[in-house]
Protein backbone atom coordinates (compact mmCIF):
# COMPACT_ATOMS: atom_id res chain seq x y z
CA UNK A 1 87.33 129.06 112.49
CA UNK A 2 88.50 125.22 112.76
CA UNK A 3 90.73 124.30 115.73
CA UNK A 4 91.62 121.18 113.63
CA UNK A 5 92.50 122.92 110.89
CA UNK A 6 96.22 122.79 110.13
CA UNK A 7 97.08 126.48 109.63
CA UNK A 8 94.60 126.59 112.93
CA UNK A 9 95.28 130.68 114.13
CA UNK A 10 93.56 131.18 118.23
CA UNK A 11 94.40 134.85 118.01
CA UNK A 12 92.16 135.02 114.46
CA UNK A 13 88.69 136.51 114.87
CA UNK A 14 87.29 136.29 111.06
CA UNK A 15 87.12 132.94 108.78
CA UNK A 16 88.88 134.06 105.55
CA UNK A 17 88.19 130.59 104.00
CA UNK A 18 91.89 129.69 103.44
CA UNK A 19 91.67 127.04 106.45
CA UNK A 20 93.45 123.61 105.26
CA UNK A 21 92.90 119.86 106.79
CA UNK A 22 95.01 117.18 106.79
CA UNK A 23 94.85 115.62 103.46
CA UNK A 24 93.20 112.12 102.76
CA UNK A 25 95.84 109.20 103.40
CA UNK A 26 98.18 111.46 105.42
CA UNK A 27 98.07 111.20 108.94
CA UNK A 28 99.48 114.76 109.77
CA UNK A 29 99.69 118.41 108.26
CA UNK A 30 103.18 117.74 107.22
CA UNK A 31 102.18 115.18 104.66
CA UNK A 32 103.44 112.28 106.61
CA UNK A 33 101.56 108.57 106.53
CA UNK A 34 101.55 105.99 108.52
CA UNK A 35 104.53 103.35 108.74
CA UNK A 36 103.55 99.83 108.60
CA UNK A 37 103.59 100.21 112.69
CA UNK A 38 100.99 102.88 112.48
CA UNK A 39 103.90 105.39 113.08
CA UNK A 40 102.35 108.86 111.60
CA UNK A 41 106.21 109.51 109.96
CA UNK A 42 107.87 106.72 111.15
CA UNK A 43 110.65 104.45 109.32
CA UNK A 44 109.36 101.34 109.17
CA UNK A 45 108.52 99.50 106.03
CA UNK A 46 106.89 96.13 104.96
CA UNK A 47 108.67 92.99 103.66
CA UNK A 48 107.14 89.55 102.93
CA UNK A 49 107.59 88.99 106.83
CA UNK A 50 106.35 92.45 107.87
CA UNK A 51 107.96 95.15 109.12
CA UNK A 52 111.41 95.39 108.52
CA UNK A 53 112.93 98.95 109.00
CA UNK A 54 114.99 99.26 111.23
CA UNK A 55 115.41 95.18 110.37
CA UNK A 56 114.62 92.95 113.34
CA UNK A 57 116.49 90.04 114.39
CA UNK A 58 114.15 87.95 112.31
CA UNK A 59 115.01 88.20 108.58
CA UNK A 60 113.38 86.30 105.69
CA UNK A 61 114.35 84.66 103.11
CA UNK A 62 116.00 81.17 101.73
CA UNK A 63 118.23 79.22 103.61
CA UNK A 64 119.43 77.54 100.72
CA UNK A 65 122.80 79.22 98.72
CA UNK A 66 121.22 79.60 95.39
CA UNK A 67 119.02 81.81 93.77
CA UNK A 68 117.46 84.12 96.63
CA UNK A 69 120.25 83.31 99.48
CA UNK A 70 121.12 85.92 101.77
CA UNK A 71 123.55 85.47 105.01
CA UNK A 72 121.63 87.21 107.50
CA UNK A 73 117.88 85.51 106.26
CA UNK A 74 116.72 83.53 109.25
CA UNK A 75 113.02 82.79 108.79
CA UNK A 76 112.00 80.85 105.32
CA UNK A 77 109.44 83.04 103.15
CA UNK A 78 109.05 80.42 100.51
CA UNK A 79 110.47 82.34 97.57
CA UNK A 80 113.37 79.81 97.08
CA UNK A 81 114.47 78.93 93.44
């Protein structure tokens, strides 16, 4: 019996072989990976600044209103038209 094995059972007193891990690239039983924070499940996600989820004050993008322009960008990322 594995104590780190997800469907880990203290009261069990035989190994039946059906113990499961957490599986490669997930950092929990439930599946979940890590968020570009190193959140196991969180809700951030990468942009070309970083993390943006939930958005920061810091948004990138162009300044300039062409191509790429967005109100609320506030950093340059250099993907202007």
């Amino acid at each position: 019996m594995n104590e780190a094995a997800c469907n880990y059972n203290p009261i069990a007193n035989e190994n039946d072989g059906t113990c499961t891990f957490v599986q490669l690239g997930k950092c929990d039983c439930d599946g979940n990976v890590l968020d570009c924070s190193g959140v196991c499940g969180g809700d951030d996600m990468p942009d070309g600044c970083g993390c943006w989820w939930p958005p920061p004050e810091d948004v990138c993008g162009c300044y300039e209103d062409d191509g790429n322009y967005q109100l609320l960008y506030q950093d340059e990322n250099g993907n202007c038209p």
